[in-house]
N, C-alpha and C. Protein backbone atom coordinates (compact mmCIF):
# COMPACT_ATOMS: atom_id res chain seq x y z
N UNK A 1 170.06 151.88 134.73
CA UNK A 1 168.68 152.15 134.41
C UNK A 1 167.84 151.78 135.63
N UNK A 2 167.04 152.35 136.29
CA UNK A 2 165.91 152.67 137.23
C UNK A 2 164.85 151.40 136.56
N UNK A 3 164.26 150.94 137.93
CA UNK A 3 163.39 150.00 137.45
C UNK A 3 162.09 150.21 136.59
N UNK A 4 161.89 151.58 137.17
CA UNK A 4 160.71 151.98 136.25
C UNK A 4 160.89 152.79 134.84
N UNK A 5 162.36 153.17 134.64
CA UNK A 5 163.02 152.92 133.53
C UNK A 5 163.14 152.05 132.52
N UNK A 6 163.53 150.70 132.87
CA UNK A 6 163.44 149.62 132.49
C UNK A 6 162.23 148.91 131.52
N UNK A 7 161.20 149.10 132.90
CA UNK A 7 159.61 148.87 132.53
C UNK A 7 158.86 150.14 131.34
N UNK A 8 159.40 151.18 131.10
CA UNK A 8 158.96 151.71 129.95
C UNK A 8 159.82 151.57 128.51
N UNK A 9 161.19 151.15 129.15
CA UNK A 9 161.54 150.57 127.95
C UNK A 9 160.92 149.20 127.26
N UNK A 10 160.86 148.63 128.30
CA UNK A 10 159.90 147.25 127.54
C UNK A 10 158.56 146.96 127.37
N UNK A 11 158.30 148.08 127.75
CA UNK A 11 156.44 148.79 127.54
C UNK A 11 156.68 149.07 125.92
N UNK A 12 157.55 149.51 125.66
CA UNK A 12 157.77 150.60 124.18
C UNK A 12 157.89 149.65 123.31
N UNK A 13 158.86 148.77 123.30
CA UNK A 13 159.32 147.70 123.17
C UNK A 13 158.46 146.34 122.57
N UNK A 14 157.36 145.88 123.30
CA UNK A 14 156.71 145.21 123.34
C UNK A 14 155.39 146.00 122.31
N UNK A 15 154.95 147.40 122.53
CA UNK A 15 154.46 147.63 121.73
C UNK A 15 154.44 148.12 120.15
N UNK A 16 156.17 148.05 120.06
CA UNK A 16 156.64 148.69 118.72
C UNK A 16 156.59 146.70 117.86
N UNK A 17 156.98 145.62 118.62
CA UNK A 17 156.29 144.29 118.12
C UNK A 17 155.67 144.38 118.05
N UNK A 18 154.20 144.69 118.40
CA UNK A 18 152.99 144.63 118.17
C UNK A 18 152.31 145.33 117.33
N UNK A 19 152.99 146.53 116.87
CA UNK A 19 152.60 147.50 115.72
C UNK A 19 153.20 146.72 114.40
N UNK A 20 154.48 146.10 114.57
CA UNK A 20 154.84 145.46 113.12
C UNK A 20 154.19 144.20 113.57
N UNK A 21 153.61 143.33 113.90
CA UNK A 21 152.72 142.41 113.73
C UNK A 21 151.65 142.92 113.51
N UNK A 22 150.79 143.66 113.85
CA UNK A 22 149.54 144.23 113.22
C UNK A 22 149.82 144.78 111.79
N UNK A 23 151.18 145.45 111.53
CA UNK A 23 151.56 145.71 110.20
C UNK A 23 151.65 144.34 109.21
N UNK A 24 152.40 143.67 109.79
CA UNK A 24 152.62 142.44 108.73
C UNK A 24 151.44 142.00 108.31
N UNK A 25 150.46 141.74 109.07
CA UNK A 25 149.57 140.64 109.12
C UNK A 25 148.41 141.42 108.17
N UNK A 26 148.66 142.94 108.10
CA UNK A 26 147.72 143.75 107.17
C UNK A 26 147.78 143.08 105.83
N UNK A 27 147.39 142.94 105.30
CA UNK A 27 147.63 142.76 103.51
C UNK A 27 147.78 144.17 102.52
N UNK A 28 148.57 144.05 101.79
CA UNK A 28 148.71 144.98 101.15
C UNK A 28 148.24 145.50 100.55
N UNK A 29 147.40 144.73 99.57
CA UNK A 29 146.37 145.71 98.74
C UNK A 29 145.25 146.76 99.71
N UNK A 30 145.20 145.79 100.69
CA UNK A 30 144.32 146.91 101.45
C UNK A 30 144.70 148.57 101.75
N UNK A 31 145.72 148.33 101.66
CA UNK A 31 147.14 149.88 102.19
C UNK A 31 146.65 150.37 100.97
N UNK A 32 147.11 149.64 99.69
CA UNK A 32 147.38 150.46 98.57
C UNK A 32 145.91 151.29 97.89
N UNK A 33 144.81 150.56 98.32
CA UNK A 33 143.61 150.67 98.29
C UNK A 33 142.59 151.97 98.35
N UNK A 34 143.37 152.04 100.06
CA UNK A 34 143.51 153.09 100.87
C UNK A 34 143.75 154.72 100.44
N UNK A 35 142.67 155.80 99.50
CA UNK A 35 142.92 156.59 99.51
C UNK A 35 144.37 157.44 100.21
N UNK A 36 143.70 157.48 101.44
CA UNK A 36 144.42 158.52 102.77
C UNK A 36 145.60 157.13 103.53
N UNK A 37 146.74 157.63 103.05
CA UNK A 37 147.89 156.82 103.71
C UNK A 37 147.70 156.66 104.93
N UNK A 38 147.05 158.05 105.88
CA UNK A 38 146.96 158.56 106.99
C UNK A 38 146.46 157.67 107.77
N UNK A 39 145.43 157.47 107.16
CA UNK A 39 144.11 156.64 108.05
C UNK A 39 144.46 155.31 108.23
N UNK A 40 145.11 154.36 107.82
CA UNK A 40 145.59 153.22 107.93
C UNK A 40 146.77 153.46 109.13
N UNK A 41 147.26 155.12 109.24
CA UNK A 41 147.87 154.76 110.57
C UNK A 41 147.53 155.08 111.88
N UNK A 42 146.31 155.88 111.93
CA UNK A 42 145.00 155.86 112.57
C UNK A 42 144.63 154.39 113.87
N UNK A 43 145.71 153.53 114.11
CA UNK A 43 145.45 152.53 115.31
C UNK A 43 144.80 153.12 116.34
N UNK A 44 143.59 152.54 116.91
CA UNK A 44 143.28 152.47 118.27
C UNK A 44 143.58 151.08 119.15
N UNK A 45 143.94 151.50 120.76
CA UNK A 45 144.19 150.49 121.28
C UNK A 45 143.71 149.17 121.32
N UNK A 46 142.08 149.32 121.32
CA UNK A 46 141.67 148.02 120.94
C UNK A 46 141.81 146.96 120.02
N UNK A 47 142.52 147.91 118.77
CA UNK A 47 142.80 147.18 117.59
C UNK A 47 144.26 145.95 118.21
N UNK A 48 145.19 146.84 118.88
CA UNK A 48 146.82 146.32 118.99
C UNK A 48 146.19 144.94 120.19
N UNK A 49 144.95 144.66 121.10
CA UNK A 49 145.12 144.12 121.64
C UNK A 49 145.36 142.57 121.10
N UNK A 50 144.99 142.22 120.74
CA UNK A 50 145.28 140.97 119.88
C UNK A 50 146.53 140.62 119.60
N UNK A 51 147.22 141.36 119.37
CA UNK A 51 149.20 141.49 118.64
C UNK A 51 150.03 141.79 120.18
N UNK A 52 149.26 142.31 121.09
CA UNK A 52 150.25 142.53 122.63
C UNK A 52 150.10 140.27 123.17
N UNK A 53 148.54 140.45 122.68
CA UNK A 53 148.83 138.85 123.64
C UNK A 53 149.89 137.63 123.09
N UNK A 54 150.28 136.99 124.15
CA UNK A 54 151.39 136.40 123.35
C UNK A 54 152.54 137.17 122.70
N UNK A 55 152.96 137.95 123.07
CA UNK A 55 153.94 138.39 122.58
C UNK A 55 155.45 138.34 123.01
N UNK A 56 156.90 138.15 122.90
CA UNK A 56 157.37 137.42 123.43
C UNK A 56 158.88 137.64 122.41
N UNK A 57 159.84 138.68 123.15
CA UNK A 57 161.43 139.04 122.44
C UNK A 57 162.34 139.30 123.37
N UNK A 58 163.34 139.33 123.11
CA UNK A 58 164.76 139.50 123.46
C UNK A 58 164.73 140.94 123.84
N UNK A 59 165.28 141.62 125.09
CA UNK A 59 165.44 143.16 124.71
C UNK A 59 166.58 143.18 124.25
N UNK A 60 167.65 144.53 124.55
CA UNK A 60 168.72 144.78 123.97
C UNK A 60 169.61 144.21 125.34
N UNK A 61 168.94 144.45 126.51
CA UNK A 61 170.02 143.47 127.98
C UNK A 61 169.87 142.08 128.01
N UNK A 62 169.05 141.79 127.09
CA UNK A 62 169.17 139.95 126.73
C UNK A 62 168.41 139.30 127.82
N UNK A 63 167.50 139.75 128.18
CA UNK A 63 166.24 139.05 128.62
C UNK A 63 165.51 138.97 127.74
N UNK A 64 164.41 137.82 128.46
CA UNK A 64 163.40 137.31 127.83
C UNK A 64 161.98 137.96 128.25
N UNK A 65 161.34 138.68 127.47
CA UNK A 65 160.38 139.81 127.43
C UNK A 65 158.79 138.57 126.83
N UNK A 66 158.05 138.47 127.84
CA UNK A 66 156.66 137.75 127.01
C UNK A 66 156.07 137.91 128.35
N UNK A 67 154.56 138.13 127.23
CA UNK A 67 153.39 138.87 127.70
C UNK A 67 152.57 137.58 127.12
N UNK A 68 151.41 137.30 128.79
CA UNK A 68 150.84 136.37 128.47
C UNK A 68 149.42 136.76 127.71
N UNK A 69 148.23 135.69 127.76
CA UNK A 69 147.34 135.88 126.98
C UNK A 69 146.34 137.68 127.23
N UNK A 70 146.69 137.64 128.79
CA UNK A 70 145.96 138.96 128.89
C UNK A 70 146.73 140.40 128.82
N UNK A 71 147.85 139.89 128.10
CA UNK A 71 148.54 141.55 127.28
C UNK A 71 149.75 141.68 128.98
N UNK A 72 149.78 140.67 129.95
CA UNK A 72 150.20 141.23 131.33
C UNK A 72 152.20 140.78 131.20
N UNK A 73 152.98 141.13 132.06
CA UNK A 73 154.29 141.07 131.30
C UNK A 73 154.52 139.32 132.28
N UNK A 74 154.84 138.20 131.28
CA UNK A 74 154.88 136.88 131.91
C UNK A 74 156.45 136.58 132.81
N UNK A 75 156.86 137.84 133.14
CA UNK A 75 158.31 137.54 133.43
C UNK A 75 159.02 137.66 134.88
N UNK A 76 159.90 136.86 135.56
CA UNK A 76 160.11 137.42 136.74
C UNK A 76 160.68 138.12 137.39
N UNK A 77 161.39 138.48 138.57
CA UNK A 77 161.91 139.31 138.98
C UNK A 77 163.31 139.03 139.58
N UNK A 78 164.24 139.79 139.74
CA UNK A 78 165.31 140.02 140.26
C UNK A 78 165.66 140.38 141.66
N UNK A 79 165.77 139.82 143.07
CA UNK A 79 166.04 140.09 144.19
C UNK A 79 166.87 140.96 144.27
N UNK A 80 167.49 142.09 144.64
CA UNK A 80 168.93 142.30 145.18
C UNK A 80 169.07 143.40 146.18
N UNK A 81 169.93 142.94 146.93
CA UNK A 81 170.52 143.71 148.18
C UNK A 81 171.24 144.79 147.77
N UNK A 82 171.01 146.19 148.94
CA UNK A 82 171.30 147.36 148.63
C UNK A 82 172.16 147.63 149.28
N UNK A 83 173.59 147.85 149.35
CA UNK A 83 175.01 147.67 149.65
C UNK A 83 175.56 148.86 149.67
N UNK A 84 175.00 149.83 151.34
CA UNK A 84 175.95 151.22 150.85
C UNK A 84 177.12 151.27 151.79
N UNK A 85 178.18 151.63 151.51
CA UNK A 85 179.42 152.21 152.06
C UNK A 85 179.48 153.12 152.72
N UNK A 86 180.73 153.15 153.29
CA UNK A 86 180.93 154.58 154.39
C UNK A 86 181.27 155.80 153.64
N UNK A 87 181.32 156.19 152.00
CA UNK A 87 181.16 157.56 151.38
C UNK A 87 179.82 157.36 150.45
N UNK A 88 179.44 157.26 151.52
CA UNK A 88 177.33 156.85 150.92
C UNK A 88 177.29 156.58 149.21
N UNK A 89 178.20 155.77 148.54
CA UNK A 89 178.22 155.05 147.77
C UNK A 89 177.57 153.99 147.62
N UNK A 90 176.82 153.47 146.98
CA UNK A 90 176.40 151.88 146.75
C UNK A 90 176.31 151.03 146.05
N UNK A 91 176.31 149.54 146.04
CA UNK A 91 175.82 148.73 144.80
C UNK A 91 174.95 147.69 145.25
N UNK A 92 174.15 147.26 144.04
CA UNK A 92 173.21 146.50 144.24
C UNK A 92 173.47 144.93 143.68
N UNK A 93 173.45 144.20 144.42
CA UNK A 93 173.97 142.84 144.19
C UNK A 93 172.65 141.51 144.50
N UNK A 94 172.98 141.04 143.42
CA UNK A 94 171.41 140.21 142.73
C UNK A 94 171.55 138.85 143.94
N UNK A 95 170.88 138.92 144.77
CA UNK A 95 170.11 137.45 146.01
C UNK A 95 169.92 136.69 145.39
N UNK A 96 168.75 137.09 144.68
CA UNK A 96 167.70 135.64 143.91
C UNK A 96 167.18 136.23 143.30
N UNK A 97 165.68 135.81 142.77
CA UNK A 97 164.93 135.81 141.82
C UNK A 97 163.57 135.06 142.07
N UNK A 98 162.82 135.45 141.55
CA UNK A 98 161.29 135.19 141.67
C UNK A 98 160.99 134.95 139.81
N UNK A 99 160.68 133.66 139.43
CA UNK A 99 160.34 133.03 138.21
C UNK A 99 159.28 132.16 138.00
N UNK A 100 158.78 133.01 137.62
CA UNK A 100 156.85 132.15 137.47
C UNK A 100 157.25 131.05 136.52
N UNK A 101 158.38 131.04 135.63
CA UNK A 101 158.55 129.66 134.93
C UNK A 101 158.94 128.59 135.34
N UNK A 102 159.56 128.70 136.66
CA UNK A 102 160.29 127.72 137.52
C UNK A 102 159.06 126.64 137.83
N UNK A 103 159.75 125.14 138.65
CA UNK A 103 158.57 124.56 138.64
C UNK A 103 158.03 124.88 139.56
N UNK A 104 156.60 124.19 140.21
CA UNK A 104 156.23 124.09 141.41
C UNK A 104 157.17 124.24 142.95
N UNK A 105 157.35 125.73 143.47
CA UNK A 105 157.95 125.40 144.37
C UNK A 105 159.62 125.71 144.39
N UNK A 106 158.98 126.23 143.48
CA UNK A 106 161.04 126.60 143.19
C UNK A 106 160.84 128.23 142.21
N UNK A 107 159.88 128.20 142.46
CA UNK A 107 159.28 129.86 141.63
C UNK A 107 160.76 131.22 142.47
N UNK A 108 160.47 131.29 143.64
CA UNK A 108 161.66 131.87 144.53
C UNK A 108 163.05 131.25 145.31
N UNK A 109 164.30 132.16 145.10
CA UNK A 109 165.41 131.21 145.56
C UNK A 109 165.78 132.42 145.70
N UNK A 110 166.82 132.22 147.18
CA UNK A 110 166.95 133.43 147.75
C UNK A 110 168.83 132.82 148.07
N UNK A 111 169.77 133.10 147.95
CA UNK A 111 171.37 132.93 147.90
C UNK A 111 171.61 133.80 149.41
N UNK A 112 171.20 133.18 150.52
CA UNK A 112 171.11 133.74 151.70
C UNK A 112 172.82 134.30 152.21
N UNK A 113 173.63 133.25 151.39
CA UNK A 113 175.40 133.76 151.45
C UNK A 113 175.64 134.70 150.55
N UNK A 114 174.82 135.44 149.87
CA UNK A 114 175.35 136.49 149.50
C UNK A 114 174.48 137.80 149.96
N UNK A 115 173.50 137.83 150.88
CA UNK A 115 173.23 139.09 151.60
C UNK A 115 174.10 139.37 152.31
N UNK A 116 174.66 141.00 152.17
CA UNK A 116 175.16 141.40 152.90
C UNK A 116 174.42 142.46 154.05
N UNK A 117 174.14 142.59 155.34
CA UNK A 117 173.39 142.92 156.53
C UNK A 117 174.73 144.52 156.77
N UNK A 118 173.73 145.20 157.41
CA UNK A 118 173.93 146.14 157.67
C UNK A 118 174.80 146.31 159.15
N UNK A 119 175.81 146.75 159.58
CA UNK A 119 177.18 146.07 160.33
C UNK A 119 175.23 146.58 161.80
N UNK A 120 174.61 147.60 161.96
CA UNK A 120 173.86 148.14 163.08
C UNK A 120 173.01 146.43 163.28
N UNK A 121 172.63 146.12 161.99
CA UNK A 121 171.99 145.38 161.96
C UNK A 121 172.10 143.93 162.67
N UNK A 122 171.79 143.05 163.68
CA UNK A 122 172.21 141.55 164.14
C UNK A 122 171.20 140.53 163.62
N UNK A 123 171.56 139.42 163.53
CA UNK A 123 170.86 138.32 163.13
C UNK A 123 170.82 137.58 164.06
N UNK A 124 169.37 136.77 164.20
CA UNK A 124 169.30 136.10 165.31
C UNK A 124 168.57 134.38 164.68
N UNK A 125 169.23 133.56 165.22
CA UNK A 125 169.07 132.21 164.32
C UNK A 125 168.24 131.22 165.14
């Protein structure tokens, strides 16, 4: 899955929680109340903002998915080196990571023994 793949899956994701929390938290008689079934499903965005903040699940790849108070995604990122071969094959192999939960100062960690450099490429120390 493509990173911006990824990010609409947990766009979808995050907002299908937020539709059953705005659901739960409805009371029922109000539904039943409700002439037009329709109109109770009638959401505008402004309504869901409240149910996006704080919000905070598991996807199905077993990360941890939470969105802080301003609806923004609280989570970090994945480093990794792009590893192509001589039948322009490749794989991508995870460096480090960037974690806003980490403490002070330890937010980025970079596994400098596992970049692999490009053979054109030299390093100079």
């Amino acid at each position: 899955m493509t990173g911006h793949s990824y990010s609409v899956y947990n766009a979808v994701h995050a907002l299908a929680h937020a539709l059953q929390n705005m659901h739960s938290s409805t009371p029922i008689n109000k539904i039943m109340a409700n002439e037009d079934a329709l109109a109770s499903l009638q959401v505008k965005p402004w309504q869901l903002h409240p149910f996006l903040q704080r919000t905070a699940f598991n996807n199905s790849a077993g990360d941890e998915i939470t969105l802080n108070d301003h609806g923004e995604l609280a989570g970090g990122f994945d480093i990794r080196n792009l590893v192509t071969f001589p039948n322009n094959s490749y794989v991508r192999i995870k460096i480090g990571m960037l974690d806003p939960h980490s403490p002070p100062g330890k937010e980025l960690t970079i596994h400098e023994d596992t970049i692999e450099w490009h053979k054109s490429l030299t390093q100079v120390r």
